[in-house]
C-alpha atoms as a PDB file:
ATOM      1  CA  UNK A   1       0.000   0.000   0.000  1.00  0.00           C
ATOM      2  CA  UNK A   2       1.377   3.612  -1.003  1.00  0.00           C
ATOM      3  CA  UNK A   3      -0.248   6.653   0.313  1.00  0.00           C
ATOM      4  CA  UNK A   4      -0.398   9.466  -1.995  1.00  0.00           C
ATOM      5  CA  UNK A   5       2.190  11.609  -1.797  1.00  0.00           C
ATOM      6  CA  UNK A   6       0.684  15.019  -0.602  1.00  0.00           C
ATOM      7  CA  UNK A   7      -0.938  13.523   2.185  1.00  0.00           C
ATOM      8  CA  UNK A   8       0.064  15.112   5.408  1.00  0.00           C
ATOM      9  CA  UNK A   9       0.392  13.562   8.637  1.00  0.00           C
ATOM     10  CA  UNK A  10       1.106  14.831  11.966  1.00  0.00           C
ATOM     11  CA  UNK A  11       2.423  13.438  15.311  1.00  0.00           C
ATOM     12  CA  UNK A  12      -0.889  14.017  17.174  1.00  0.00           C
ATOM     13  CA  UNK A  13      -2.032  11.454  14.113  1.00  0.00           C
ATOM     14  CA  UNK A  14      -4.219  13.703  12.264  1.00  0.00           C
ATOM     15  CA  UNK A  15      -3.961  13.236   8.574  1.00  0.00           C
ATOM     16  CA  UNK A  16      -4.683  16.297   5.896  1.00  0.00           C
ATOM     17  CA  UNK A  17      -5.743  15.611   2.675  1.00  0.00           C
ATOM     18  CA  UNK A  18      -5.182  18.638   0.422  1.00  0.00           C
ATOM     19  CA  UNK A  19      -6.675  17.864  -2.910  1.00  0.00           C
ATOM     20  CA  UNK A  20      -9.820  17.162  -0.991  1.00  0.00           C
ATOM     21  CA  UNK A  21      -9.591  19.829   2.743  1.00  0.00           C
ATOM     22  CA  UNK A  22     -10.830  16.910   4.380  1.00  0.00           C
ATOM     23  CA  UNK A  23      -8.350  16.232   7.561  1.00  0.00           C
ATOM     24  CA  UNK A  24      -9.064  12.659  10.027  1.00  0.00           C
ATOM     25  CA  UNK A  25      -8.116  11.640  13.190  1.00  0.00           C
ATOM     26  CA  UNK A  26      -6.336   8.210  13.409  1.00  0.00           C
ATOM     27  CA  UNK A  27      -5.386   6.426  17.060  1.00  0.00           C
ATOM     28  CA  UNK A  28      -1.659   5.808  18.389  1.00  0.00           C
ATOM     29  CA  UNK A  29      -1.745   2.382  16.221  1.00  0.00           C
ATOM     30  CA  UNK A  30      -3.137   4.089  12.993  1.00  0.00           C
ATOM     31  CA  UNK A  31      -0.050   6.722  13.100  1.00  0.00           C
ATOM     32  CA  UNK A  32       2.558   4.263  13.497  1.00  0.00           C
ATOM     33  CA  UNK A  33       1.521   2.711  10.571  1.00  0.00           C
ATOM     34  CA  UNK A  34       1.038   5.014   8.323  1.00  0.00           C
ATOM     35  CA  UNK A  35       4.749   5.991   9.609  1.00  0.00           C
ATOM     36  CA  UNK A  36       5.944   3.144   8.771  1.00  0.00           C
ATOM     37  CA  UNK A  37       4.076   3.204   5.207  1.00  0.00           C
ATOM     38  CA  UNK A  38       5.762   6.279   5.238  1.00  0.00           C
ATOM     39  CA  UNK A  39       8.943   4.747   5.430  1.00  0.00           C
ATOM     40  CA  UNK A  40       8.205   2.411   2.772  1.00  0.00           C
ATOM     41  CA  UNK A  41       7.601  -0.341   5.157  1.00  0.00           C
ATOM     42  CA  UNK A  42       6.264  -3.697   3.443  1.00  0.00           C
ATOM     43  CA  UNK A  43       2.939  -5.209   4.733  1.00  0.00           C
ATOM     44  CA  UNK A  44       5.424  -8.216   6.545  1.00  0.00           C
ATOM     45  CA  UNK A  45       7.300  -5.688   8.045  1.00  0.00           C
ATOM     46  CA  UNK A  46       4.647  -3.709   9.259  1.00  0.00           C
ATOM     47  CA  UNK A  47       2.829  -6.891  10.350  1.00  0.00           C
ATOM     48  CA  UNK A  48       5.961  -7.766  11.794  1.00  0.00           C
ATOM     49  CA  UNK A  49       6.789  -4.605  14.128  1.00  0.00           C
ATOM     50  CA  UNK A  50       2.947  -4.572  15.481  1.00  0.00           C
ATOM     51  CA  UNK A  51       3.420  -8.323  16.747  1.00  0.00           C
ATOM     52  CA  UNK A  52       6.555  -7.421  18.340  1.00  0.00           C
ATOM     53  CA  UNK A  53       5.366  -4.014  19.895  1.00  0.00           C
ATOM     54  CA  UNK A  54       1.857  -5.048  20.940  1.00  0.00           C
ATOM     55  CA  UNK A  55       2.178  -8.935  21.359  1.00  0.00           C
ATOM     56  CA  UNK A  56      -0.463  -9.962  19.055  1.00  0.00           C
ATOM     57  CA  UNK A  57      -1.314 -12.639  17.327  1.00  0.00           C
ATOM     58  CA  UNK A  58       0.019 -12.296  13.359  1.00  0.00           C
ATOM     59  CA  UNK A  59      -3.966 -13.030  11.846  1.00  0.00           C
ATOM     60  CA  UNK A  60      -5.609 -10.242  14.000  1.00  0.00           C
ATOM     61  CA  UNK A  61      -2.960  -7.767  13.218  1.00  0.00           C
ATOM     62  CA  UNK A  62      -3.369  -8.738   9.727  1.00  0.00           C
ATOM     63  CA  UNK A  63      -6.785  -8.182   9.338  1.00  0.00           C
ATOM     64  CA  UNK A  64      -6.575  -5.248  11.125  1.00  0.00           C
ATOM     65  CA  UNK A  65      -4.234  -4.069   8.681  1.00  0.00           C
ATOM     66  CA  UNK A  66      -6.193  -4.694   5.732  1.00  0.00           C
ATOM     67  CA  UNK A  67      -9.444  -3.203   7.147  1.00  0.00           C
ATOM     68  CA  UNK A  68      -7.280  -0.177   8.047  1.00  0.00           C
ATOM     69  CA  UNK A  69      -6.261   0.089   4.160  1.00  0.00           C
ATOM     70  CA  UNK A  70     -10.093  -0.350   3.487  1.00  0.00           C
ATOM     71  CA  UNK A  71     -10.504   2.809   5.432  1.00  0.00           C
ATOM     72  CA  UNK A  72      -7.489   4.552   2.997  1.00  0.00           C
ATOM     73  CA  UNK A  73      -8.715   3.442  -0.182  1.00  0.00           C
ATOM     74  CA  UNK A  74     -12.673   4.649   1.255  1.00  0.00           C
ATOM     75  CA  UNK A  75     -11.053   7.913   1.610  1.00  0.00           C
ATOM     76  CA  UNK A  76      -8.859   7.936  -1.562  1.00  0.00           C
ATOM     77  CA  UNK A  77      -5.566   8.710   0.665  1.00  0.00           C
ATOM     78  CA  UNK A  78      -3.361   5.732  -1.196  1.00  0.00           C
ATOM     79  CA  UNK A  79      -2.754   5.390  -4.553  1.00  0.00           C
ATOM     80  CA  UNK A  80      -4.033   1.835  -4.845  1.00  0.00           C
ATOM     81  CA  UNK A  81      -7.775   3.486  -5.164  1.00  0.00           C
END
């Protein structure tokens, strides 16, 4: 998953969309990924670092991931629309 490039994102995890005005408020967990897409982090990875950090079993955090890019691709903030 890629976000779009103009997408801003702040510590406080509040995310700006400029082409649209529309801005959203994401938790602690939300932020860190999108950090770590960000980065360029691959789903494994990212998958990876949750289990480690939160101690979580690898098939919730997975579908947790994927309904969280749901929520991106709803909101046309990746490029994968």
């Amino acid at each position: 998953m890629q976000l779009k490039n103009n997408i801003a994102i702040s510590e406080n995890g509040f995310i700006f969309d400029p082409n649209t005005g529309e801005s959203y408020s994401l938790n602690p967990i939300g932020t860190e990924i999108l950090n770590l897409l960000k980065e360029k982090k691959t789903d494994d990875e990212i998958i990876n670092f949750l289990n480690e950090k939160y101690d979580s079993d690898k098939l919730t955090i997975e579908k947790s991931l994927n309904e969280f890019y749901s929520f991106l691709q709803e909101y046309n903030l990746s490029e994968n629309d």
